[in-house]
Protein backbone atom coordinates (compact mmCIF):
# COMPACT_ATOMS: atom_id res chain seq x y z
CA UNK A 1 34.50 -57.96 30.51
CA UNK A 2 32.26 -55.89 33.07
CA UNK A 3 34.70 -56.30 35.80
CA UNK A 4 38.14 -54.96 33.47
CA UNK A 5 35.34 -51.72 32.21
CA UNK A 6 34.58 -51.23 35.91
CA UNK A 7 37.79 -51.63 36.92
CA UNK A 8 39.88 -49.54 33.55
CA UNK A 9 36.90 -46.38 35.04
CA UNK A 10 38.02 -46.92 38.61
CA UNK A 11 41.62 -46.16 37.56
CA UNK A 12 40.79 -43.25 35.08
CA UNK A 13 39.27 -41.97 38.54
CA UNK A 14 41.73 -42.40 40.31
CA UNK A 15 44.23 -40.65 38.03
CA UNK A 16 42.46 -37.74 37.49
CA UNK A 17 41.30 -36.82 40.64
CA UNK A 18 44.94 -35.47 41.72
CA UNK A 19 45.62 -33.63 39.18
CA UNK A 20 41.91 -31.59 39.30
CA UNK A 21 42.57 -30.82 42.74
CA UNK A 22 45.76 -28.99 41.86
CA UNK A 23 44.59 -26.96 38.73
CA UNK A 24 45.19 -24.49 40.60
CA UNK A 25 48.72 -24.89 41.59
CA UNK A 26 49.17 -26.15 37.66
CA UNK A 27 47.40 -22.19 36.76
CA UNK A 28 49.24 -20.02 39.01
CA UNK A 29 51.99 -18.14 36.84
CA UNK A 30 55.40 -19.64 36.91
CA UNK A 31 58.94 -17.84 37.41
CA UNK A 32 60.93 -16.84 34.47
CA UNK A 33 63.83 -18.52 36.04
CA UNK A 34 61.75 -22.03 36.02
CA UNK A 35 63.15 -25.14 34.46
CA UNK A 36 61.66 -26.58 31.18
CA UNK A 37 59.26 -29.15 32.18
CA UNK A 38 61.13 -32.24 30.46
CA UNK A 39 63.97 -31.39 32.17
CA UNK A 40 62.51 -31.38 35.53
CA UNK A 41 61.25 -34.34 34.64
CA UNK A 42 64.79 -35.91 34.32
CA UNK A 43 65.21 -36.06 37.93
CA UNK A 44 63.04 -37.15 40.50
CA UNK A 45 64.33 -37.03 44.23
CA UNK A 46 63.97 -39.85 46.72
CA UNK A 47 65.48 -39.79 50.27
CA UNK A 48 68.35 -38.32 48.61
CA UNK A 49 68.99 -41.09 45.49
CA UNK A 50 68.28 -39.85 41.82
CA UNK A 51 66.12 -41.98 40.05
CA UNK A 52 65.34 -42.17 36.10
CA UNK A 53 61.27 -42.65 35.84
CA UNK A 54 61.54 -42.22 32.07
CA UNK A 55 62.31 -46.10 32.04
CA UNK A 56 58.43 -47.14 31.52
CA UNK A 57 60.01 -50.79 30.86
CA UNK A 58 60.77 -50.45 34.56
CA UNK A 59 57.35 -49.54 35.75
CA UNK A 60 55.86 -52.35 33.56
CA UNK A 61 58.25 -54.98 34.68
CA UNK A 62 57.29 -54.07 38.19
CA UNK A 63 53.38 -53.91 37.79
CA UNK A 64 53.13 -57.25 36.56
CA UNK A 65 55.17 -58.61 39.35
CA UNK A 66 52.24 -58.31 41.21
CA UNK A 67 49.52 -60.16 38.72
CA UNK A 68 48.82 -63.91 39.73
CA UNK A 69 47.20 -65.47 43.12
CA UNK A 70 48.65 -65.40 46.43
CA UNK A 71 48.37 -66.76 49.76
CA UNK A 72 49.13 -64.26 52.46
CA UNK A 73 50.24 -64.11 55.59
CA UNK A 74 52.13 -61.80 58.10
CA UNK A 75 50.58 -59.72 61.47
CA UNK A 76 48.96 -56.73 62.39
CA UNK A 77 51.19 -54.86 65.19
CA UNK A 78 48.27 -52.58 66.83
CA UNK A 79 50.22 -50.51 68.81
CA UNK A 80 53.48 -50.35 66.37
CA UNK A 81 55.86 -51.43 69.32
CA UNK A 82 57.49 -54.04 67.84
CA UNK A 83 56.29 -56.75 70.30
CA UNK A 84 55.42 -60.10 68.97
CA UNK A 85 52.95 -60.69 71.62
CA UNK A 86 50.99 -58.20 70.40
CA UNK A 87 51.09 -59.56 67.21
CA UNK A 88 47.80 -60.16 65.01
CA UNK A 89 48.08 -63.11 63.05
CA UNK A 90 47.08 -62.08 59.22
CA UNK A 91 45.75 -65.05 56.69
CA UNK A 92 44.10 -64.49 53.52
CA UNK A 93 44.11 -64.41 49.59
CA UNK A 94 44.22 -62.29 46.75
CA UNK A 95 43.46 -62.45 43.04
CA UNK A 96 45.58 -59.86 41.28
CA UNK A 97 44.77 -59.33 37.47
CA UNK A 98 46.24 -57.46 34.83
CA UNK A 99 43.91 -54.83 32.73
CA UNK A 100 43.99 -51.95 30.31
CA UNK A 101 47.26 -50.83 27.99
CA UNK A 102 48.20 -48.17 31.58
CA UNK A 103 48.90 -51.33 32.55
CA UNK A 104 46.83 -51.31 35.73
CA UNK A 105 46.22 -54.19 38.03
CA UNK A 106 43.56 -55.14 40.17
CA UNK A 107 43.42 -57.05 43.63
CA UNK A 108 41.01 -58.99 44.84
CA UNK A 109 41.48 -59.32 48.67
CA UNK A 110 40.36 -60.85 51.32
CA UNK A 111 42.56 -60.70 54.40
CA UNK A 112 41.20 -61.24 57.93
CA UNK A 113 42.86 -61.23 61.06
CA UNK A 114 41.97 -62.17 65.28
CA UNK A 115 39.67 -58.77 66.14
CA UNK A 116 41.13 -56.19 68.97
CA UNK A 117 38.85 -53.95 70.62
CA UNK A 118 39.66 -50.91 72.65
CA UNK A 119 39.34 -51.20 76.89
CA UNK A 120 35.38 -49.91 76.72
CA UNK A 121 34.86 -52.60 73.52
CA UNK A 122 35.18 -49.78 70.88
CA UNK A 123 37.24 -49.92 67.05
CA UNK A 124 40.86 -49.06 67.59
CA UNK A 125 40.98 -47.03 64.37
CA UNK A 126 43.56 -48.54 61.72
CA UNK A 127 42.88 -52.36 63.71
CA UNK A 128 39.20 -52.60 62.66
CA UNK A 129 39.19 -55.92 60.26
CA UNK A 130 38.20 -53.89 56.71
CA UNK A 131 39.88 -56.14 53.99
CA UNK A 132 37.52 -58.96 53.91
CA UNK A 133 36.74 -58.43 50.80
CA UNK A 134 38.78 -55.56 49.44
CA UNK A 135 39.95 -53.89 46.14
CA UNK A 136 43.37 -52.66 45.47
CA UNK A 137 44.36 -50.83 41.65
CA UNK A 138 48.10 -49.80 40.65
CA UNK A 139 48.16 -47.96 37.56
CA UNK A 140 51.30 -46.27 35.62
CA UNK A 141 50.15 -42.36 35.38
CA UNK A 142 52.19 -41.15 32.32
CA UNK A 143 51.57 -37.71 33.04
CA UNK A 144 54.02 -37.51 35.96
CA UNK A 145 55.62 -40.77 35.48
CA UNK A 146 54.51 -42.37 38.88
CA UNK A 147 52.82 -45.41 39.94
CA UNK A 148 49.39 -44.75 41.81
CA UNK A 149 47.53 -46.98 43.49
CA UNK A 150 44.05 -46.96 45.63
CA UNK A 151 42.43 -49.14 48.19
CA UNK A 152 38.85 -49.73 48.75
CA UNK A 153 37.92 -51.43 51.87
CA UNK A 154 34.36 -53.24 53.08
CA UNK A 155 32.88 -50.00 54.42
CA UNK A 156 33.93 -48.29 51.34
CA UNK A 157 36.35 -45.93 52.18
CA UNK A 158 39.13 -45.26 49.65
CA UNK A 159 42.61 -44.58 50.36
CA UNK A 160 44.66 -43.87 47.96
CA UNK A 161 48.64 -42.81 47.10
CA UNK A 162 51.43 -41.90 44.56
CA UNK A 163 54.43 -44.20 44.83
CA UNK A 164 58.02 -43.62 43.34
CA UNK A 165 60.98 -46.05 43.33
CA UNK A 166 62.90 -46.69 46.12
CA UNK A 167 64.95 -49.30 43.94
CA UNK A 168 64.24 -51.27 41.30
CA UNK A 169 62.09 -53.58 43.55
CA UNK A 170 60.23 -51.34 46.07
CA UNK A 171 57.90 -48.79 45.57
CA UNK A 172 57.44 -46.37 48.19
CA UNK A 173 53.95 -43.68 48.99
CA UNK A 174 53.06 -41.41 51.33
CA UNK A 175 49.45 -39.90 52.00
CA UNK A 176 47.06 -38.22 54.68
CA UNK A 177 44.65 -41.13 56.54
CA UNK A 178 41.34 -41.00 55.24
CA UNK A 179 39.72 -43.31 57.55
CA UNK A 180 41.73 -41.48 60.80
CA UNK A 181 40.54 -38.28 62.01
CA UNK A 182 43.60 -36.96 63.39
CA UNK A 183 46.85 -35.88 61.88
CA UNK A 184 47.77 -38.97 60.31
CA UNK A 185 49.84 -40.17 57.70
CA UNK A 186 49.89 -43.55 55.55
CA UNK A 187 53.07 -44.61 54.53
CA UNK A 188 53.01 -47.79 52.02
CA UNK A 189 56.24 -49.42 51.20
CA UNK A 190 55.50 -52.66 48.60
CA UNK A 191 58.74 -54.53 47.41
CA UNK A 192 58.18 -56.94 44.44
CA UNK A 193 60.85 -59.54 44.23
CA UNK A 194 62.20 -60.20 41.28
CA UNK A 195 61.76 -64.15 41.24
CA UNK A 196 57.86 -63.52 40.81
CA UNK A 197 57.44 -65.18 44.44
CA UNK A 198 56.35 -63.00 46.61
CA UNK A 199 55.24 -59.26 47.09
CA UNK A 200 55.47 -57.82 50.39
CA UNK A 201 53.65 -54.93 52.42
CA UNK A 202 54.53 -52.71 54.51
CA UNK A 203 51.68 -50.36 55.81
CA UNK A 204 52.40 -47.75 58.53
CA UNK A 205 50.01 -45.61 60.71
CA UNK A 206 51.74 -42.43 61.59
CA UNK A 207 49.88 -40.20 64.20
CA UNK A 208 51.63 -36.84 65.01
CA UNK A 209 54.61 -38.56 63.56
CA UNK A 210 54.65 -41.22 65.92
CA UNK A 211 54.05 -45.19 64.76
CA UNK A 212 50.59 -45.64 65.70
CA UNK A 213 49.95 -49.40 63.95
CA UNK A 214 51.89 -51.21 61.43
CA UNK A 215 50.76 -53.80 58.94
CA UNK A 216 53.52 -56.69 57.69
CA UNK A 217 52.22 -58.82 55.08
CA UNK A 218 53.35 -61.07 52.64
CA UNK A 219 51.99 -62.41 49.73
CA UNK A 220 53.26 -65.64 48.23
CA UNK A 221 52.57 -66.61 45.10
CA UNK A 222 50.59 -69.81 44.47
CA UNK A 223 52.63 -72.26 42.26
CA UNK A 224 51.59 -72.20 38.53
CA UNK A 225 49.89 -68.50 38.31
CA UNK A 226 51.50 -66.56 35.82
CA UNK A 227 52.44 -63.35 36.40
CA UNK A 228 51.06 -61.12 33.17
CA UNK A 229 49.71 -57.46 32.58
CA UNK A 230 47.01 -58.36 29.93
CA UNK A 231 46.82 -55.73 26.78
CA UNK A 232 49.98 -54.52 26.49
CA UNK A 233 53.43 -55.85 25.18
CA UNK A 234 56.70 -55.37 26.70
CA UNK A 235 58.63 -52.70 25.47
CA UNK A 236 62.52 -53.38 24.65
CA UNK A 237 64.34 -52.18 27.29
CA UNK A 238 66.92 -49.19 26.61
CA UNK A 239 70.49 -49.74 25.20
């Protein structure tokens, strides 16, 4: 019960911080020629495909894809060449649980893979090992109908993102590095397969829009878990 309060504040947190730090924006007066606010709401752009976010069946469907335990596996590519010799091999395991009536969900991680230090023996930023243990929340945010999620790594540094629908199966974010101090961007691309077997990763380091590192990992389930967001019923789908 402690860990679904601490986790059900964790997400509250996390899906109100955005939205304080553009009050601002939200005060500022708006043009006479701007669009009601449901209907903007209609139609939400991704690389050029029009999806419908009002489908909250979707979004549930999707968020408890990813409750159960996993196995994982995959590689760290520290220098984002594409070069399997440079590969770093990535084991681990994650708990994912369903909480609160959002739905949220909350990993449990603990991925590790071989360490790779820079020529003088320093961190190569983005290849440090920080996900044994780590904690990872989705949550539905109703008030702008997108899917947020935050990671909190061993040192304690959170990075976090707001994901919209590629397809019905991948979610896709993009946010500023918070653990980089350059100009870097974190682009997250999770698909969810729809035969509740595995969930895959894909977690790009972008410095001065170049690839910097790339992470690859997939998550497969382990036979028997059930894949459930606790609290909350499924809604009938639209006719």
């Amino acid at each position: 019960m402690q860990r679904d309060a601490l986790a059900t504040c964790v997400l509250a947190l996390m899906l109100t911080l955005p939205r304080m730090a553009s009050a601002a924006d939200a005060a500022a007066p708006q043009s006479p020629q701007a669009q009601p606010a449901e209907e903007q709401l209609d139609e939400v752009i991704v690389t050029g495909q029009r999806s419908h976010p009002r489908d909250s069946q979707k979004t549930f469907t999707w968020l408890a894809r990813l409750v159960g335990q996993f196995t994982i596996d995959g590689y760290v590519d520290p220098q984002a060449r594409g070069n399997p010799e440079d590969f770093l091999k990535v084991q681990g395991r994650a708990d994912c649980a369903g909480f609160g009536i959002g739905p949220g969900v909350q990993y449990a991680l603990r991925v590790r893979w071989p360490e790779r230090k820079g020529p003088n023996g320093e961190e190569i930023p983005g290849v440090a090992l920080t996900l044994d243990p780590a904690v990872m929340l989705f949550g539905f945010d109703q008030a702008d109908l997108s899917i947020r999620h935050i990671l909190v790594d061993n040192k304690g540094v959170a990075e976090d993102g707001v994901g919209n629908y590629l397809n019905a199966d991948t979610v896709l974010s993009r946010s500023p590095c918070v653990a980089i101090p350059a100009n870097c961007e974190r682009v997250v691309r999770i698909t969810a397969s729809p035969d509740l077997q595995t969930v895959e990763m894909r977690i790009e380091l972008e410095v001065d829009h170049h690839k910097a590192v790339g992470y690859d990992i997939v998550m497969h389930r382990v036979p028997g878990s059930e894949s459930v967001v606790y609290g909350r019923k499924p809604e009938k789908e639209n006719q």
